[in-house]
Protein backbone atom coordinates (compact mmCIF):
# COMPACT_ATOMS: atom_id res chain seq x y z
CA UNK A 1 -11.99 105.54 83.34
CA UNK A 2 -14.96 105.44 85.54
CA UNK A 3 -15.30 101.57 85.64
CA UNK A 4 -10.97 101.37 86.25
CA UNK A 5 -11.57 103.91 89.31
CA UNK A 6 -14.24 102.48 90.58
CA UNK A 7 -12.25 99.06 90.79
CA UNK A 8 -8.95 100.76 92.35
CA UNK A 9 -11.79 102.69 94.66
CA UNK A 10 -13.48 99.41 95.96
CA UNK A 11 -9.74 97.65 96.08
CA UNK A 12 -8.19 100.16 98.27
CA UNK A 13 -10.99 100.89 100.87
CA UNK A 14 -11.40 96.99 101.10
CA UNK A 15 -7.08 97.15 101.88
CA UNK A 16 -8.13 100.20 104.06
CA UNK A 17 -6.22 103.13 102.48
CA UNK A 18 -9.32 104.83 102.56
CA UNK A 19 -7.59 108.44 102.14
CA UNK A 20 -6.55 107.20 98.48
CA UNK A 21 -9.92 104.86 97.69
CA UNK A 22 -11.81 108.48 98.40
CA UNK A 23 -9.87 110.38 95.97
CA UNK A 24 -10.10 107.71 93.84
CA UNK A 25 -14.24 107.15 94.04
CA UNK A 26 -14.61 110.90 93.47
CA UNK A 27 -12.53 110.72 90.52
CA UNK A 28 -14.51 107.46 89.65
CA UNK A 29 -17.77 109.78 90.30
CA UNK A 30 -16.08 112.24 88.46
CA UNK A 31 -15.29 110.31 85.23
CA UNK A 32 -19.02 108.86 85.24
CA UNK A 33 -20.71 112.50 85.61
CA UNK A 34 -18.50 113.47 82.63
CA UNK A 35 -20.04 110.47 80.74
CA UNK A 36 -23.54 111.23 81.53
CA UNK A 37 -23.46 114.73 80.49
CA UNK A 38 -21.75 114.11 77.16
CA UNK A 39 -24.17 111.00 76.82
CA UNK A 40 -26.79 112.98 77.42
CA UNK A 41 -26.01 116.38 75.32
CA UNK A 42 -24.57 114.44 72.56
CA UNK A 43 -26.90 111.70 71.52
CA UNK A 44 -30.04 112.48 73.41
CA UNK A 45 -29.85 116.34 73.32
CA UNK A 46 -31.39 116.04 77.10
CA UNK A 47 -34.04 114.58 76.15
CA UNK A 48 -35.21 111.56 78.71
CA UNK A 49 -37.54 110.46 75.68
CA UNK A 50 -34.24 109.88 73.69
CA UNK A 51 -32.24 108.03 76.64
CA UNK A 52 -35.43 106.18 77.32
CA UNK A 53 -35.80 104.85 73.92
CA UNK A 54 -32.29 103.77 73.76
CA UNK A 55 -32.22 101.91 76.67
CA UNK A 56 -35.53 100.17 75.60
CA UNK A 57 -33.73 99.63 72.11
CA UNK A 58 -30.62 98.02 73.89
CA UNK A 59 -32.92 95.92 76.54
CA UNK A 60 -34.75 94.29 73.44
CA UNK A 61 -31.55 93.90 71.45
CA UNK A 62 -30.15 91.54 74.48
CA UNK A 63 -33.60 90.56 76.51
CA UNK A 64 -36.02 90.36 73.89
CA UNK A 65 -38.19 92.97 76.27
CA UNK A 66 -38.72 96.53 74.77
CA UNK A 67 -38.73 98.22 78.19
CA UNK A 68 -36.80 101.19 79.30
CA UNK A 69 -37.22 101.34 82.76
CA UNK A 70 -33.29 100.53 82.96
CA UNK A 71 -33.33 104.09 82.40
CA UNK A 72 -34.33 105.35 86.09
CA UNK A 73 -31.77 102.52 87.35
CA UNK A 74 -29.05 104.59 86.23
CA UNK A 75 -30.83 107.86 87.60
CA UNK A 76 -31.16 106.26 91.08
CA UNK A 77 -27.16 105.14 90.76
CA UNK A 78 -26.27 108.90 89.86
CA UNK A 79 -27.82 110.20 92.60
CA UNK A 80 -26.55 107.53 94.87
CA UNK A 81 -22.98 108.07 93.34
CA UNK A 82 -23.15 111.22 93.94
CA UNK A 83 -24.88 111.26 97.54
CA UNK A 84 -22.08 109.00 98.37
CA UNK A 85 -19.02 110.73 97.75
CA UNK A 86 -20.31 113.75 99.55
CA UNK A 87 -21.24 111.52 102.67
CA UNK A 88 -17.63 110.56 102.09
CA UNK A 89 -15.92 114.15 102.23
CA UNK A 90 -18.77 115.07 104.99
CA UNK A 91 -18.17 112.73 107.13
CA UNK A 92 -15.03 112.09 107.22
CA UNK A 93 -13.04 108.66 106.47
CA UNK A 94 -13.68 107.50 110.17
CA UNK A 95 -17.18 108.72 109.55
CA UNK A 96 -17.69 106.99 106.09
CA UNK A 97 -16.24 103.61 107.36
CA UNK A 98 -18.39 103.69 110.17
CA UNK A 99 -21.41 104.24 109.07
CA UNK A 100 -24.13 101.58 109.13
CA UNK A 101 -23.35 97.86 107.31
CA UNK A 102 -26.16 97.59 105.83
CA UNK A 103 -26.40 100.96 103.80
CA UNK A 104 -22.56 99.68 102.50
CA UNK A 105 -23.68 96.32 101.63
CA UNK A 106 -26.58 98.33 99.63
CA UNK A 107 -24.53 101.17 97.99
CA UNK A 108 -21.90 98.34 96.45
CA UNK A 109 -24.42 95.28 95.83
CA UNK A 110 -26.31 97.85 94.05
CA UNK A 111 -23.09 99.59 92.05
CA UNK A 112 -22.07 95.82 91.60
CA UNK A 113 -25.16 95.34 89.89
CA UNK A 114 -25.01 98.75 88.11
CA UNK A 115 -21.06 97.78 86.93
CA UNK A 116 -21.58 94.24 85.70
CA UNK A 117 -24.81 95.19 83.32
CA UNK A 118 -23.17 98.24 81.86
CA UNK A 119 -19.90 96.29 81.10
CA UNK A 120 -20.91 92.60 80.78
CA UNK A 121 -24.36 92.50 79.65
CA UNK A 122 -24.55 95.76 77.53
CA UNK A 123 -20.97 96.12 76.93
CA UNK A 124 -19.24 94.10 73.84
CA UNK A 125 -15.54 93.86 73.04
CA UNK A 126 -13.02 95.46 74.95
CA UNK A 127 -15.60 97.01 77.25
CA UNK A 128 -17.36 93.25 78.06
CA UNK A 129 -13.98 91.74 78.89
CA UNK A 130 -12.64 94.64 80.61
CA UNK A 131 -15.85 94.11 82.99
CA UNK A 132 -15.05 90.73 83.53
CA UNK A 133 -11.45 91.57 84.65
CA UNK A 134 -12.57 94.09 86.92
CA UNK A 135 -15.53 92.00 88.61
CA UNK A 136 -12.62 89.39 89.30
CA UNK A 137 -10.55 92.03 90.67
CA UNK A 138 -13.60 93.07 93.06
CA UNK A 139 -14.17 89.46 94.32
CA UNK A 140 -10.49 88.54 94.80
CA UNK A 141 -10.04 91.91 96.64
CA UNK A 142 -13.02 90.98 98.69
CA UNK A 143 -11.90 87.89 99.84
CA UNK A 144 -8.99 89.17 100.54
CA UNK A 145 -9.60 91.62 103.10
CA UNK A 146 -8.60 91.78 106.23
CA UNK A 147 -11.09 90.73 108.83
CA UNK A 148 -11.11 92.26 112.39
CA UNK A 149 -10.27 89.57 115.09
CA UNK A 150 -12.09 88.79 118.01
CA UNK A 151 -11.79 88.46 121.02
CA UNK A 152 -12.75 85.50 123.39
């Protein structure tokens, strides 16, 4: 749910309904917290030692490299996540839209990065190909947006 959110999310503010693309990126936010936490109390009983391991265990299985740094990759894009979506609410959708290009081009490089490992490269099945849909969505939607005209 978090990954089909985030898509609509990214779709829709790149179309500009940015009153529906926040609802749906808090949702999105939502949907993801909700994973973490069950993640998190279920298999690693909140221990970081546990989710560390894991992720090391999963890094080797497709890289070879038993590192689970990959671990405070996902950290860093919860608290962005989060950050985010209350920037969002805070400031407004005039405020959100106009905030610096950069720090957008960092927050979704970064979640495009984030999205495409945890559904391409450490997804399988339905969860790989679903990724692969939705990155295809993202770059049609993106080069389909409109583009503010200028003047001479």
């Amino acid at each position: 749910m978090a990954t089909a959110l985030y898509v609509l999310s990214v779709a829709l503010w790149l179309r500009r309904r940015d009153p529906a693309a926040r609802i749906a990126w808090t949702l999105a936010c939502a949907f993801y917290l909700a994973h973490v936490t069950a993640a998190f109390q279920l298999h690693h009983h909140w221990s970081n030692s546990s989710a560390y391991l894991e992720t090391a265990r999963q890094t080797a299985e497709v890289f070879g490299l038993d590192w689970g740094g990959g671990l405070y990759f996902n950290y860093a894009f919860t608290v962005i996540w989060t950050a985010d979506v209350f920037w969002w609410w805070r400031s407004g959708l005039d405020g959100y839209r106009g905030r610096p290009h950069w720090v957008t081009v960092a927050v979704h490089s970064f979640f495009g990065f984030m999205f495409f490992n945890a559904t391409v490269v450490f997804g399988s099945g339905f969860v790989r190909w679903f990724g692969v849909a939705s990155m295809v969505i993202l770059a049609v939607a993106a080069a389909g947006r409109t583009r503010p005209r200028f003047s001479k």
